[in-house]
Protein backbone atom coordinates (compact mmCIF):
# COMPACT_ATOMS: atom_id res chain seq x y z
CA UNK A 1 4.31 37.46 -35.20
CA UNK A 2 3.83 40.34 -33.41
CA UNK A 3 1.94 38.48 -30.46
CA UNK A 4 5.21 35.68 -30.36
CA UNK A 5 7.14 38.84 -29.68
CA UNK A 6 4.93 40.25 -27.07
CA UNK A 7 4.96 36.93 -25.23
CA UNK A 8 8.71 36.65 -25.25
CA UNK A 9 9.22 40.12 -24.01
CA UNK A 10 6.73 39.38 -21.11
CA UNK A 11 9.33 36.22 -20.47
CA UNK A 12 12.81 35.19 -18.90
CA UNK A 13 15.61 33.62 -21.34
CA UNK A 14 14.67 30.29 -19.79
CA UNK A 15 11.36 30.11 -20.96
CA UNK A 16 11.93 31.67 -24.08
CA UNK A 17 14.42 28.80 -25.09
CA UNK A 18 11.76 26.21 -23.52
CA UNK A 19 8.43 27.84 -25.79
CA UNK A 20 10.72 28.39 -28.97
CA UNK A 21 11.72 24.73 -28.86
CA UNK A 22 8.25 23.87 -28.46
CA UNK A 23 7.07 26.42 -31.06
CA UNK A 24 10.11 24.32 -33.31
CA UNK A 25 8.11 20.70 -32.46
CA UNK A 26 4.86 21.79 -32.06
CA UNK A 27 4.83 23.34 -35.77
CA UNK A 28 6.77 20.37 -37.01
CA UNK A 29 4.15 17.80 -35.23
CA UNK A 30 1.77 20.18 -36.65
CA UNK A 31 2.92 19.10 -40.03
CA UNK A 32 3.45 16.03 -39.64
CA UNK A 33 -0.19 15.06 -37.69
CA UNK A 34 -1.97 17.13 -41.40
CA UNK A 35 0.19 14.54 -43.61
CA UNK A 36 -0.86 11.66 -40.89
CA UNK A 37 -4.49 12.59 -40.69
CA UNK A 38 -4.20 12.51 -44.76
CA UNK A 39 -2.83 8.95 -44.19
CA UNK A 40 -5.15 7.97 -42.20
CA UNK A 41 -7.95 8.59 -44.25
CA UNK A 42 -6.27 6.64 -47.34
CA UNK A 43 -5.85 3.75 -45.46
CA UNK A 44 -8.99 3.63 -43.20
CA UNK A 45 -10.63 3.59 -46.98
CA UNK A 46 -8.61 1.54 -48.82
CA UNK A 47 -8.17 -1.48 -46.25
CA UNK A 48 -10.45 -3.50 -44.34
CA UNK A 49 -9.97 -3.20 -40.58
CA UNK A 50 -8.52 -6.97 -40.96
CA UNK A 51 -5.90 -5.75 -42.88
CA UNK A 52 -5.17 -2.81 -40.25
CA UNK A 53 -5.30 -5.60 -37.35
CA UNK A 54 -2.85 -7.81 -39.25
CA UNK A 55 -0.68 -4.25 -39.63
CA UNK A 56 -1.74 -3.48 -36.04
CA UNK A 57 -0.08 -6.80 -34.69
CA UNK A 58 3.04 -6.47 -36.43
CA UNK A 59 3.43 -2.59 -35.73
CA UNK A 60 2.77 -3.20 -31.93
CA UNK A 61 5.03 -6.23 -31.34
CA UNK A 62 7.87 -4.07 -32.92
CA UNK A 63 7.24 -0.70 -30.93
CA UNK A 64 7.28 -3.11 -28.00
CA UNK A 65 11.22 -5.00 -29.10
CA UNK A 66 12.21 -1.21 -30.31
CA UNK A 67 11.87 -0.09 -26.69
CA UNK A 68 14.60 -1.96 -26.09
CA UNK A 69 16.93 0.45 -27.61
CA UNK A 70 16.25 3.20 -25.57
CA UNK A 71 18.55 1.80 -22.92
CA UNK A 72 19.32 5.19 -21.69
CA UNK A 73 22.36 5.40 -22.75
CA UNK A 74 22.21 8.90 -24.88
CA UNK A 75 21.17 10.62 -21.65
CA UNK A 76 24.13 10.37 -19.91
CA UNK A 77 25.61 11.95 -22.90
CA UNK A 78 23.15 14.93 -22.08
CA UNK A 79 24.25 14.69 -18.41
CA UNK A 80 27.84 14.30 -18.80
CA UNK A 81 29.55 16.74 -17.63
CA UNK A 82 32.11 18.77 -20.47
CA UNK A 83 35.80 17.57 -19.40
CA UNK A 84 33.54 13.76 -19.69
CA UNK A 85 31.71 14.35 -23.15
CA UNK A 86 34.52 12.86 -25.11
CA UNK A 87 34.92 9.97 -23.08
CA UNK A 88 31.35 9.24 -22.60
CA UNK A 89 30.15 9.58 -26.30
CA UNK A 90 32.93 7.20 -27.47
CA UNK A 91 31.67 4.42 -24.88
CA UNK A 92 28.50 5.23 -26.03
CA UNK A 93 28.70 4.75 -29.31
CA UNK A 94 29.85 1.02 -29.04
CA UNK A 95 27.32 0.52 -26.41
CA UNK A 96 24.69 1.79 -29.10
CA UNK A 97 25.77 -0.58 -31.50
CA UNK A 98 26.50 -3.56 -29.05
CA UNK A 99 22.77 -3.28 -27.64
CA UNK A 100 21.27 -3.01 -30.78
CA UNK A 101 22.50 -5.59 -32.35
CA UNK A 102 21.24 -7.68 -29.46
CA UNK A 103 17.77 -5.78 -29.87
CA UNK A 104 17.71 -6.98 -33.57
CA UNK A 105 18.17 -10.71 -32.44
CA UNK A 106 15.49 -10.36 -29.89
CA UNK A 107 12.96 -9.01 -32.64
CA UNK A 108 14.25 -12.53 -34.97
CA UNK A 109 13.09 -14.64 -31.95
CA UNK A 110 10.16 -12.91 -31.30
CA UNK A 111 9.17 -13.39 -35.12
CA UNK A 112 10.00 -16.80 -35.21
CA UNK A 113 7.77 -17.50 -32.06
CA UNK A 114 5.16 -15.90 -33.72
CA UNK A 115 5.16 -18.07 -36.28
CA UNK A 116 5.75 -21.42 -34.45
CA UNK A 117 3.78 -20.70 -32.05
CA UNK A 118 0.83 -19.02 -33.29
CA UNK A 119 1.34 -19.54 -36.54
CA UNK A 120 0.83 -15.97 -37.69
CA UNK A 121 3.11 -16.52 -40.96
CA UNK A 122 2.85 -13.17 -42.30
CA UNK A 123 2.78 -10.92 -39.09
CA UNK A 124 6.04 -12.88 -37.99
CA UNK A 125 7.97 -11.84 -41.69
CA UNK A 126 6.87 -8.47 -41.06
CA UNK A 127 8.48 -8.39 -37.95
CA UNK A 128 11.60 -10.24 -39.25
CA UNK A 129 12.23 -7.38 -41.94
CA UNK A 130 11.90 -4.47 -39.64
CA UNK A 131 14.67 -6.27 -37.45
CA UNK A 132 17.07 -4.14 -40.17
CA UNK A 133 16.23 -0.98 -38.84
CA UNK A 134 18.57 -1.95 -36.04
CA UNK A 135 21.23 -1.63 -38.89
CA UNK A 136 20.55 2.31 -39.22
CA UNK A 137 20.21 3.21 -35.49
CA UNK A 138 23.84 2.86 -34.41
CA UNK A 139 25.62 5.28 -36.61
CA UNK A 140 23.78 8.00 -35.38
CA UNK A 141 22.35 7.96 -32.23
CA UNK A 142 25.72 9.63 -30.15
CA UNK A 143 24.78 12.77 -32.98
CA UNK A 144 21.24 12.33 -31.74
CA UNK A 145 21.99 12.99 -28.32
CA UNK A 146 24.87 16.04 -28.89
CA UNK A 147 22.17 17.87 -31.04
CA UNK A 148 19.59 17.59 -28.16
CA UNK A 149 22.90 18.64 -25.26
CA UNK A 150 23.39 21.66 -27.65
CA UNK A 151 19.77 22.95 -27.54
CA UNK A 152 19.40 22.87 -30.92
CA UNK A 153 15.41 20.83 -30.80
CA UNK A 154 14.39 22.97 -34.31
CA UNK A 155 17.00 20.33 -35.82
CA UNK A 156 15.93 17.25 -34.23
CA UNK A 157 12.67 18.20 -34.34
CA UNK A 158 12.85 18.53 -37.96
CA UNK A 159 14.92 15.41 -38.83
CA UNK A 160 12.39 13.37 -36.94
CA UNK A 161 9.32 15.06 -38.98
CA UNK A 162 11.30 14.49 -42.08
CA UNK A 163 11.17 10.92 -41.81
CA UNK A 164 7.51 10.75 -40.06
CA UNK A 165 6.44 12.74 -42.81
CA UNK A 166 8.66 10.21 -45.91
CA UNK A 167 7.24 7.23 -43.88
CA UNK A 168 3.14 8.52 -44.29
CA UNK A 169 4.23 9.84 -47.91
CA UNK A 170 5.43 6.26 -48.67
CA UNK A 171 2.15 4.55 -47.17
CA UNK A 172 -0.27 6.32 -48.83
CA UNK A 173 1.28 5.24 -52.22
CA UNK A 174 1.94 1.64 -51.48
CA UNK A 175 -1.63 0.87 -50.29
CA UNK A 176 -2.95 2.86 -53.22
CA UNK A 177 -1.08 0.52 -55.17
CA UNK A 178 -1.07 -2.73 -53.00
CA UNK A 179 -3.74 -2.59 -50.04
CA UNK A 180 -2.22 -4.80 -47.75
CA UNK A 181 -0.86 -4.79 -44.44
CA UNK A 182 2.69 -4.99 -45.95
CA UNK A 183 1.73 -1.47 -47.71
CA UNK A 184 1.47 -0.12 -43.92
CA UNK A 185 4.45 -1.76 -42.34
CA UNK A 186 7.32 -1.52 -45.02
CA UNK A 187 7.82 1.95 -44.99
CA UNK A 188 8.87 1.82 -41.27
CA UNK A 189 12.21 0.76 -43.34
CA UNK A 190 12.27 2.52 -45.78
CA UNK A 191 12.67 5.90 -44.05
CA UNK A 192 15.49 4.25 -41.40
CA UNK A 193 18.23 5.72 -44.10
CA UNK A 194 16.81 9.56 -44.17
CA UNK A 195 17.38 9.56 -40.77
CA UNK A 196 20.90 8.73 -40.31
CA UNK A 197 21.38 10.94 -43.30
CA UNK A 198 19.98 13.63 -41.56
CA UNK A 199 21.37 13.28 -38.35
CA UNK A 200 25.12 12.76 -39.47
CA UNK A 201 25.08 15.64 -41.70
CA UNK A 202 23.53 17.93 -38.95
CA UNK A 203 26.08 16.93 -36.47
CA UNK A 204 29.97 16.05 -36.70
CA UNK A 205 31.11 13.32 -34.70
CA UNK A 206 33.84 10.61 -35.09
CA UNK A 207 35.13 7.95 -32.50
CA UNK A 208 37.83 9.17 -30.80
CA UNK A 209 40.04 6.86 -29.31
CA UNK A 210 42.87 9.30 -27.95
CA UNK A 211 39.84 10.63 -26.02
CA UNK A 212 39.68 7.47 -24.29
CA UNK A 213 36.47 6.08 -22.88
CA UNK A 214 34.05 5.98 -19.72
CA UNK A 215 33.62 2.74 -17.58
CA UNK A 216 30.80 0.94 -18.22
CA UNK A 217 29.48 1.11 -14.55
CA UNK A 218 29.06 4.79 -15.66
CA UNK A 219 25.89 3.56 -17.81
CA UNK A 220 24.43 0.53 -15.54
CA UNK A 221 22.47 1.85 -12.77
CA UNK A 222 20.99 4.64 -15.42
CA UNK A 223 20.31 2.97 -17.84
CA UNK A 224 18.83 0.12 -16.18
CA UNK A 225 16.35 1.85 -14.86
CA UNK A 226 15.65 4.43 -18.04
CA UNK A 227 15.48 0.76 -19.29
CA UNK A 228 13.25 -0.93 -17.15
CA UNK A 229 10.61 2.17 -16.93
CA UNK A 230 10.52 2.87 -21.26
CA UNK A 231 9.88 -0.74 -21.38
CA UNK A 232 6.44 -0.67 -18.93
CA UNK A 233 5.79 2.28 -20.93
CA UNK A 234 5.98 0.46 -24.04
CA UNK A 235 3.88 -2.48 -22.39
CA UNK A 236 1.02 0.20 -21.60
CA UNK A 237 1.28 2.06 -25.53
CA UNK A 238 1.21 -1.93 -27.08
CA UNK A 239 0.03 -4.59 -24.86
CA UNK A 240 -3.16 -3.48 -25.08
CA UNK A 241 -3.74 -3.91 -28.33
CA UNK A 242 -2.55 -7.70 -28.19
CA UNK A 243 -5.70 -7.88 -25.45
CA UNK A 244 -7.84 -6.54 -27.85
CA UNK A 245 -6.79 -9.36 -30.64
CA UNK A 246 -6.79 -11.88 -27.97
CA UNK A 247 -10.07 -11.13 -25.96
CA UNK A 248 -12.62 -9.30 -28.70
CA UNK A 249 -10.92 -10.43 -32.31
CA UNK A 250 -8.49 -9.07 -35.02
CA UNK A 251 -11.64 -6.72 -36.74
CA UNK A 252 -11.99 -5.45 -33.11
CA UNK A 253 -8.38 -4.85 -33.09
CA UNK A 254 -8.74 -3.06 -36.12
CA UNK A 255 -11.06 -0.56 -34.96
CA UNK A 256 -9.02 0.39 -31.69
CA UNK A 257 -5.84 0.52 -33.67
CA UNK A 258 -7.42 3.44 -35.98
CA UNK A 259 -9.11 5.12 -32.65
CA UNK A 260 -5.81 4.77 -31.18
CA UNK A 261 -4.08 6.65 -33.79
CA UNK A 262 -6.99 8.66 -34.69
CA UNK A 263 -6.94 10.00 -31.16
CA UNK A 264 -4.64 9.31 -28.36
CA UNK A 265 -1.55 8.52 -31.35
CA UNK A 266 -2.27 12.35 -32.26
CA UNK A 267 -2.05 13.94 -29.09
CA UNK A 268 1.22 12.13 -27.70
CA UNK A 269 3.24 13.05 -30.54
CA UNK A 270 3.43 16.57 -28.77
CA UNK A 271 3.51 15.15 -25.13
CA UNK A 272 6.48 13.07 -26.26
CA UNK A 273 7.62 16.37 -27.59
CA UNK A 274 7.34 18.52 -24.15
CA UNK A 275 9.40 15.48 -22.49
CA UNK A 276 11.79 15.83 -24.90
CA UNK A 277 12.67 19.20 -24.42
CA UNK A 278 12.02 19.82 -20.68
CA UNK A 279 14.31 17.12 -19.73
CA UNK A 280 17.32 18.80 -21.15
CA UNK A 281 16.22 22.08 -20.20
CA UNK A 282 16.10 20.92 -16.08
CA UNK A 283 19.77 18.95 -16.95
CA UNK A 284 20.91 22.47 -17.87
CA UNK A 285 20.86 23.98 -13.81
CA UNK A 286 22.41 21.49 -10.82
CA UNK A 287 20.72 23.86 -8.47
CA UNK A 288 17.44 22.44 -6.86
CA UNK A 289 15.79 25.90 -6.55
CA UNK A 290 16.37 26.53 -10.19
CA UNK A 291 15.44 23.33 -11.48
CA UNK A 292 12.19 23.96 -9.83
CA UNK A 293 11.06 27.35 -11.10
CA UNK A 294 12.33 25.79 -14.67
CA UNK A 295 10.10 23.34 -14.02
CA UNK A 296 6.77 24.78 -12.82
CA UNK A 297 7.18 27.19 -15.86
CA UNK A 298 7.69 24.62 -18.18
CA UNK A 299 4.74 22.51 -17.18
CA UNK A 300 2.47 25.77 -17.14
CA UNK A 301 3.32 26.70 -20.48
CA UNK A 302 2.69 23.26 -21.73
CA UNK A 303 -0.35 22.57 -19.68
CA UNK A 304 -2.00 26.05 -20.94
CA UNK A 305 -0.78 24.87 -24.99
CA UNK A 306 -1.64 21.51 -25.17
CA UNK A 307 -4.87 21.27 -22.50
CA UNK A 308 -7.12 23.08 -24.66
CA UNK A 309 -6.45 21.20 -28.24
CA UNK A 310 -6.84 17.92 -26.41
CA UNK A 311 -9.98 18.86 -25.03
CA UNK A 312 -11.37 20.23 -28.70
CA UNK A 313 -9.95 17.25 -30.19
CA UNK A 314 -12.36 15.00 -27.28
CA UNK A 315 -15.16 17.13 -27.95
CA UNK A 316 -15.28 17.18 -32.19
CA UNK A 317 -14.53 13.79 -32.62
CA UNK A 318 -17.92 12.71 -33.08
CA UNK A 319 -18.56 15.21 -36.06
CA UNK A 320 -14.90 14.67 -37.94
CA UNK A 321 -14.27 11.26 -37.62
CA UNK A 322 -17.13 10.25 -39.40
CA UNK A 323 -16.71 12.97 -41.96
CA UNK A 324 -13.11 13.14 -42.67
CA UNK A 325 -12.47 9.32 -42.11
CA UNK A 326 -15.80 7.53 -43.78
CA UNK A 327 -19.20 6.15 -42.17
CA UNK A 328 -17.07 2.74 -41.52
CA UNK A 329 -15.44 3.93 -38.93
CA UNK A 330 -18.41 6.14 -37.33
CA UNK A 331 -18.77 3.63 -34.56
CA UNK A 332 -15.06 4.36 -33.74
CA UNK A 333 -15.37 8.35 -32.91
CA UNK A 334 -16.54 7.48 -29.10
CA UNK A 335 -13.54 5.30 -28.50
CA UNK A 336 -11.48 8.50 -30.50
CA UNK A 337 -12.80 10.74 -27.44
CA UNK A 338 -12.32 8.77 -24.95
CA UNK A 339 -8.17 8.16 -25.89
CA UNK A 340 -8.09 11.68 -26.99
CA UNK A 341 -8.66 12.58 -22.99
CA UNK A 342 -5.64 9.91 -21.85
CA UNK A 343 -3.44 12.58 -23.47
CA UNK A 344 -3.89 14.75 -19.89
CA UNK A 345 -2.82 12.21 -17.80
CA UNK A 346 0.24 11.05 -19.74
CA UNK A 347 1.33 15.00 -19.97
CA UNK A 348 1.50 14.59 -16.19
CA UNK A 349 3.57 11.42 -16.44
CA UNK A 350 5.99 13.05 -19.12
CA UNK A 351 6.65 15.60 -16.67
CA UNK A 352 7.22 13.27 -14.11
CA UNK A 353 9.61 11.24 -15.63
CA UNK A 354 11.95 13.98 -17.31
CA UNK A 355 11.78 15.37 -13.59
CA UNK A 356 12.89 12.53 -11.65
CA UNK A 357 15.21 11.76 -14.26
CA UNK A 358 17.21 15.01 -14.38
CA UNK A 359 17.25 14.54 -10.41
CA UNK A 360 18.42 11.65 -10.39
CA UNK A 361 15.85 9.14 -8.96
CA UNK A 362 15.84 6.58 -11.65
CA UNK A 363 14.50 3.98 -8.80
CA UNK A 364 11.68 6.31 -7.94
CA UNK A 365 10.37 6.72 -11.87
CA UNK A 366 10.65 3.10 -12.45
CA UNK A 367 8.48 2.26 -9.95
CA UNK A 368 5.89 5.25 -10.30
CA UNK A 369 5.98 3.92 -14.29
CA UNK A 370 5.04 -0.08 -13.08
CA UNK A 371 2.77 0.63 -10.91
CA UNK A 372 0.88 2.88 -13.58
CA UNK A 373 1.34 0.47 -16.13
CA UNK A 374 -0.18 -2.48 -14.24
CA UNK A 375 -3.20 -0.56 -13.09
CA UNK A 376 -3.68 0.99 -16.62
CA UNK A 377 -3.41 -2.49 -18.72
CA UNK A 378 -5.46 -4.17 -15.37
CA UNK A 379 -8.61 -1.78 -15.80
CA UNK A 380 -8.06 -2.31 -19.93
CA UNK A 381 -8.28 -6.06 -19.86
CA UNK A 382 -10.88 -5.73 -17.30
CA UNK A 383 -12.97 -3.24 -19.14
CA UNK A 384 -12.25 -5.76 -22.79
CA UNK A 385 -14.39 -8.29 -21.20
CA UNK A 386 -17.82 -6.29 -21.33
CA UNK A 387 -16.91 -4.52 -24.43
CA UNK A 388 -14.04 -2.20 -26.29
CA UNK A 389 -15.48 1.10 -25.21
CA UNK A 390 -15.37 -0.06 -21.29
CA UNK A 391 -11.86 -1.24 -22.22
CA UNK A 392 -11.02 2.25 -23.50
CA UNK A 393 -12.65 3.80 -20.15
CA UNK A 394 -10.49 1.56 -18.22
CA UNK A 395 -7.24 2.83 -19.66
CA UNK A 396 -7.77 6.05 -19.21
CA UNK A 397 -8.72 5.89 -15.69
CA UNK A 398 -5.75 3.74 -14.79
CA UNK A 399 -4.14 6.84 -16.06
CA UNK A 400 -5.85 9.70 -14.41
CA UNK A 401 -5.83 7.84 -11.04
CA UNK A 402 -1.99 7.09 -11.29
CA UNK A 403 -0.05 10.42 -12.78
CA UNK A 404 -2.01 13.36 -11.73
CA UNK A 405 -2.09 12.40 -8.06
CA UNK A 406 1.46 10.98 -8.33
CA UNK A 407 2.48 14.32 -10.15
CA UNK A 408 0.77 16.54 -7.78
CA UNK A 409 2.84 14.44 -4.57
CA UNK A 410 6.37 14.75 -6.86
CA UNK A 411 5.90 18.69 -6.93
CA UNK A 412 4.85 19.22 -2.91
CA UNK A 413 7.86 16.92 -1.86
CA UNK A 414 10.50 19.16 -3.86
CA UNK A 415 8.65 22.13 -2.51
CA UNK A 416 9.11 20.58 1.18
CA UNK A 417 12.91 19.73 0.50
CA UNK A 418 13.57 23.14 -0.86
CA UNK A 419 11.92 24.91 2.01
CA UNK A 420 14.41 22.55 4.18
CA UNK A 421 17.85 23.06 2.17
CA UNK A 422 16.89 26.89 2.30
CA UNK A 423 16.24 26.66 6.31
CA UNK A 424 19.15 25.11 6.53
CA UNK A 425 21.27 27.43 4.55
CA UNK A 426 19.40 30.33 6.86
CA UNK A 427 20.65 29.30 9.74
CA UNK A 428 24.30 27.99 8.70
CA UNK A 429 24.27 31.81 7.94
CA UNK A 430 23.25 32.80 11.66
């Protein structure tokens, strides 16, 4: 404690806000990655990695329809402005449950394809029953997004841990008590409720029609391409586990789901968290020169937190997976490296995106985001034809040869524009 209070002295109000939120995630993913490691180790030895592939299909297909509903819609409550908040979060709230609903239809014809098509009965009513989650998201996504424009992260950080946490909880018991792939997937419903619990009783909000509402032209161009660039995201987190299953078989996909999760799954959980936060905290400050120092703080403070535990977590893999997890999965721990180090590259990205976002240039993190995403699943599928650990290589070079460069371009070009808004301001003052 005493340290915490030495560093804060040492820093501005800005960063303070920006490391306590962190501190407020970090400790909650903290607590929820001990509960998922626990989870982990239950299922890894009480299923066979058939089972987990089965799981692993069903899990990925929905991650890639639930994309969907991150249309970007909440973030222009973040952006709007306070004399538009009222307005905006009442059209938002029927846009929420408008595009979900559609989402949930989607997710039925997905299902059903799966099962006319490929005639994978039981991944396909899997994904069918998780459609319902759709049901839950509406009713409190608008709180969602006014928790996150107040600042207050401790509370959304630990309303989201609360249900990660019931979700593993739940897990471990059913496939103690029925090992089977629906043990792994059902729970994903299960928790939907605690969530909108949580979320509504944290934060007061009711439609408001004397308030009025924003045009819908407000949300297009936004969320189109918020849209557009979670979805290739999505494609690079899922697809390649369908490669897997399709090129090297569903045990194969078995293993790479548990090194996924094992490693790279661990390590995002507090990337996603340092997006999360930072692009609220640049949304904060319209001025460019602000915005900037917020930002080269922020990703220094990150880089020097999460840098070193994803490089312990690279090197130790080959001595814990084996030992915490079980000999079965000893041939995994390379492959657990390996994804643990695509954590550095996708910190980069994070950055990117909650940058260009707050600026404005939804067009330039789309494309940044496809062209990533096409190298990245390119090199895996590539890679997938020798073997899975050449596949694993291949995604995480696609990702260190995309963001970091890409980052390091992002930062000099603000620099340059800065340096030319403050010329110009010199010499409007001559």
């Amino acid at each position: 404690m005493a340290i915490w209070n030495h560093v804060k002295a040492k820093l501005n109000k800005d960063s303070t806000w920006f490391l306590s939120s962190l501190a407020a995630y970090g400790s909650a993913e903290l607590l929820v990655r001990v509960i998922r490691i626990v989870a982990v180790i239950v299922i890894a030895r009480a299923v066979s990695p058939e089972i987990m592939g089965l799981a692993a299909l069903s899990l990925s297909l929905f991650e890639l329809v639930r994309v969907l509903a991150n249309a970007g819609i909440g973030q222009k409550i973040i952006l709007a402005s306070a004399s538009q908040l009222p307005a905006t979060a009442n059209t938002a709230h029927r846009l929420f449950w408008i595009w979900c609903m559609l989402v949930a239809i989607v997710q039925l014809c997905v299902a059903a394809l799966l099962h006319i098509a490929f005639e994978q009965t039981d991944a396909a009513l899997m994904l069918a029953v998780l459609s319902a989650v759709y049901l839950f998201m509406p009713g409190g996504l608008v709180q969602v997004f006014l928790l996150m424009r107040d600042g207050k992260m401790a509370t959304t950080a630990r309303i989201a841990a609360s249900q990660t946490i019931a979700d593993h909880l739940l897990t471990m018991i059913f496939v103690i008590l029925w090992p089977s792939a629906w043990a792994i997937v059902l729970p994903k419903l299960l928790t939907a409720p605690i969530w909108l619990i949580a979320v509504r009783r944290a934060r007061s909000w009711k439609y408001n029609a004397a308030k009025g509402t924003a045009p819908a032209r407000y949300f297009v161009t936004f969320s189109l391409g918020v849209l557009g660039s979670e979805m290739l995201t999505a494609s690079r987190m899922h697809l390649d586990k369908l490669v897997v299953g399709s090129v090297l078989g569903v045990k194969a996909l078995g293993i790479y789901y548990f090194a996924f999760n094992a490693g790279l799954g661990i390590t995002t959980s507090f990337v996603t968290a340092f997006s999360t936060i930072l692009f609220p905290h640049l949304c904060e400050v319209k001025d460019g020169v602000q915005r900037l120092q917020r930002y080269r703080r922020s990703f220094f403070l990150g880089a020097v937190i999460f840098f070193p535990l994803i490089l312990a977590q690279a090197a130790f893999a080959p001595i814990y997976v084996p030992l915490v997890f079980g000999q079965q999965w000893n041939d995994a721990a390379p492959l657990v490296s390996i994804l643990s180090l695509a954590a550095i590259p996708i910190f980069f990205g994070a950055a990117n995106t909650a940058w260009l976002r707050a600026s404005g240039r939804i067009s330039a993190d789309l494309m940044i985001v496809a062209f990533t995403t096409s190298a990245t699943l390119l090199y895996f599928a590539l890679g997938a034809q020798m073997s899975l650990q050449m596949a694993v290589i291949g995604y995480v070079l696609g990702l260190v040869t995309n963001f970091i460069p890409i980052s390091i371009l992002i930062f000099r070009h603000a620099h340059q524009q800065l340096r030319i808004q403050y010329s110009s301001q010199q010499e409007s003052l001559i």
